[in-house]
Protein backbone atom coordinates (compact mmCIF):
# COMPACT_ATOMS: atom_id res chain seq x y z
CA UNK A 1 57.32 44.84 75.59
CA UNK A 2 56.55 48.32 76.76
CA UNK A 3 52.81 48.77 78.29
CA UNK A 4 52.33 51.96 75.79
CA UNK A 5 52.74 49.89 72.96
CA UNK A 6 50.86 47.01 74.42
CA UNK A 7 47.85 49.00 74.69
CA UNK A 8 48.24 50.72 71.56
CA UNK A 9 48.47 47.01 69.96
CA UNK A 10 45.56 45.73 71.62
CA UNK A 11 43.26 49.25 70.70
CA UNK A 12 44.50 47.87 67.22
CA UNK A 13 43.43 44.66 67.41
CA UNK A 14 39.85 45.70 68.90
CA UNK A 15 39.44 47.97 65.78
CA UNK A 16 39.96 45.27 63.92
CA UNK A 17 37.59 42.95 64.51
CA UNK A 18 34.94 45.01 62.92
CA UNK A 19 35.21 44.25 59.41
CA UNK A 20 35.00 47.35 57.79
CA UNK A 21 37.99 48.75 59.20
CA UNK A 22 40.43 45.23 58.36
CA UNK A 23 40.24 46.08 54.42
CA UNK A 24 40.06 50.01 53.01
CA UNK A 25 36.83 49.88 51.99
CA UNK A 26 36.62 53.35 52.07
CA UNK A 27 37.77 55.47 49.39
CA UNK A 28 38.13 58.75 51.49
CA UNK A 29 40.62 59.23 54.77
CA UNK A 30 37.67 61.07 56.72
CA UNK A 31 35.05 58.40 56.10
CA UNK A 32 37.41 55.60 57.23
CA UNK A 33 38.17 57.77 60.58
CA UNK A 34 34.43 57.52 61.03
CA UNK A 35 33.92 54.24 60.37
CA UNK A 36 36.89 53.96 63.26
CA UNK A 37 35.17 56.26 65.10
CA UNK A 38 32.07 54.51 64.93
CA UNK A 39 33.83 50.66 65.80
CA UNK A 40 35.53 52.39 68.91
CA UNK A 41 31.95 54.17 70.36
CA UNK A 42 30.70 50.42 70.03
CA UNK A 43 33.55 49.15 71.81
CA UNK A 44 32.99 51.56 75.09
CA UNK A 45 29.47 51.28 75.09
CA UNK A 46 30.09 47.71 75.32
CA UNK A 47 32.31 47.61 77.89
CA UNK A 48 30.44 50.37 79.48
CA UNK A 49 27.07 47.84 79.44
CA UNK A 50 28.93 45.31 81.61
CA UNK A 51 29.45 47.73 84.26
């Protein structure tokens, strides 16, 4: 597999282990890029924590 896609995949993967973003819960495209938004600022500041 091509490392783009791999990372893309994984980025996907992270996303969705927050469990607002697995099912559309949200009825409006810009509220569910927040909610993305939100589970990917969670994601860096964790990794950012360990460092």
């Amino acid at each position: 597999m091509r490392p783009r896609v791999w990372v893309v995949e994984r980025t996907f993967a992270w996303i969705n282990k927050y469990r607002r973003c697995v099912r559309a819960y949200e009825s409006r495209p810009d509220h569910h890029e927040a909610v993305i938004r939100i589970a990917m600022i969670g994601l860096m500041t964790r990794s950012l924590a360990r460092i």
